[in-house]
Protein backbone atom coordinates (compact mmCIF):
# COMPACT_ATOMS: atom_id res chain seq x y z
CA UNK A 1 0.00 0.00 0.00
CA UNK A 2 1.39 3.22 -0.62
CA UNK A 3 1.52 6.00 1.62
CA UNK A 4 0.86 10.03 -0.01
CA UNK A 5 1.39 13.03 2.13
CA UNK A 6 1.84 16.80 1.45
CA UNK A 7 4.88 18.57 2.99
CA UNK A 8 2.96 21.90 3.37
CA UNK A 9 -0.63 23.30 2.11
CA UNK A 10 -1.20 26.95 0.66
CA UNK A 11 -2.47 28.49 3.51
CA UNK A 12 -3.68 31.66 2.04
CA UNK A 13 -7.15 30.14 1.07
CA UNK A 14 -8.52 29.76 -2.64
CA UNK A 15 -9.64 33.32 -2.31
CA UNK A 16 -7.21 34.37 -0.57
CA UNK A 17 -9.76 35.15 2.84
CA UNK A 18 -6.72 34.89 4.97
CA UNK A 19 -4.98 37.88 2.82
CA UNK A 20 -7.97 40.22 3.33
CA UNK A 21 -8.91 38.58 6.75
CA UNK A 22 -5.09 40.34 7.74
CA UNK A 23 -5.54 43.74 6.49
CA UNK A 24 -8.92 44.31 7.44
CA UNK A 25 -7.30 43.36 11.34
CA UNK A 26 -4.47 45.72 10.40
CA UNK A 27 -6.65 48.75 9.51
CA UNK A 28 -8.78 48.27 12.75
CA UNK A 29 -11.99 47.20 10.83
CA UNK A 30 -11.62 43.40 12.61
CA UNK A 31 -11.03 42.63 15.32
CA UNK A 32 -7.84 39.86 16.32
CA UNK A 33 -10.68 37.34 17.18
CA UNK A 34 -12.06 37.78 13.33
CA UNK A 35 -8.78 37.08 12.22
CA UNK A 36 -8.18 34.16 14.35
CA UNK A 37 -11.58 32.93 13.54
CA UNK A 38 -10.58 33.29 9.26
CA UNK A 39 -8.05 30.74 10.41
CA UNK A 40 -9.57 28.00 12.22
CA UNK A 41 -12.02 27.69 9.10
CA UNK A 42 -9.11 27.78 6.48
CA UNK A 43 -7.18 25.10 8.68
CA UNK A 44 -10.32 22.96 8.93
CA UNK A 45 -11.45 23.57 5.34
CA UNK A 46 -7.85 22.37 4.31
CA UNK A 47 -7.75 19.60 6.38
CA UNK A 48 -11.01 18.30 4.91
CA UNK A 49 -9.68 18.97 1.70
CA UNK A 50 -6.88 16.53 2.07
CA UNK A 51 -8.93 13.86 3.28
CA UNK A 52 -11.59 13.80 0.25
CA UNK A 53 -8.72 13.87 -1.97
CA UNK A 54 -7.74 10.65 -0.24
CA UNK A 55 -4.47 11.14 1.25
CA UNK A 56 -3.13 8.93 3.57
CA UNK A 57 -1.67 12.01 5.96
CA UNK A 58 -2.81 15.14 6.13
CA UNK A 59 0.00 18.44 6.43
CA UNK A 60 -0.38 20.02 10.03
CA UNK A 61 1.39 22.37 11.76
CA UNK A 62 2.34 24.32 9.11
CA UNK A 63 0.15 27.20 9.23
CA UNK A 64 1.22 31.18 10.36
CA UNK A 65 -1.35 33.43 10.04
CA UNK A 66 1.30 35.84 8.46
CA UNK A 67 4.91 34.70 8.14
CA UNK A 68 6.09 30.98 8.79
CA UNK A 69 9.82 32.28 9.25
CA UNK A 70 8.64 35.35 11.50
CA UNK A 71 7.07 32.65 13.58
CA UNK A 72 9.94 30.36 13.88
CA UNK A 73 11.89 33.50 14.89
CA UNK A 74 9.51 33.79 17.45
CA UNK A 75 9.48 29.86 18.49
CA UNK A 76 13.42 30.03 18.76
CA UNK A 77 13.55 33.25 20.58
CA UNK A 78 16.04 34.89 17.66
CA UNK A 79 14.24 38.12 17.70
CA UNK A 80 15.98 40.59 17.96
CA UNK A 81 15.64 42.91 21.27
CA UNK A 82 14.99 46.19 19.60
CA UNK A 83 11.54 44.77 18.34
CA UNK A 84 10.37 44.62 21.84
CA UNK A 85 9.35 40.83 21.42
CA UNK A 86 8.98 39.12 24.78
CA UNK A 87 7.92 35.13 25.11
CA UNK A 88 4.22 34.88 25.52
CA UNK A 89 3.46 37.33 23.24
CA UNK A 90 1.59 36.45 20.29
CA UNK A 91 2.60 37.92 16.64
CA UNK A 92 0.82 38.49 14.22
């Protein structure tokens, strides 16, 4: 039996919700739960996705609501300290 698996999955969304889901948070228009919100449903949308198309492992853990290296950065503590960035706090 073979075994098929994605490395990563766009996470932008087919119309790119998550793109518009950022700037309307950026210009004050949403709110941080809106945008968190956008992202739950394109994580769960692309999840399901991968399972109809009948793979045998679906790609987790590789969302970032705005930059995967900026949140690695983050994860490693590598930011530098003129940015202010303290553990605990969530970016964005």
């Amino acid at each position: 039996m073979t075994t098929s698996h994605l490395l990563g999955f766009p996470r932008i969304g087919a119309h790119r919700e998550l793109k518009f889901a950022m700037e309307s948070f950026w210009k004050g228009t949403t709110t941080e739960i809106d945008l968190l919100r956008v992202g739950r449903e394109l994580r769960a949308r692309h999840w399901g996705l991968q399972r109809q198309t009948g793979l045998s492992l679906v790609a987790a853990g590789d969302f970032a609501d705005y930059d995967h290296v900026h949140n690695v950065t983050a994860l490693v503590g590598a930011v530098p300290t003129r940015f202010g960035y303290s553990e605990g706090v969530r970016l964005l």
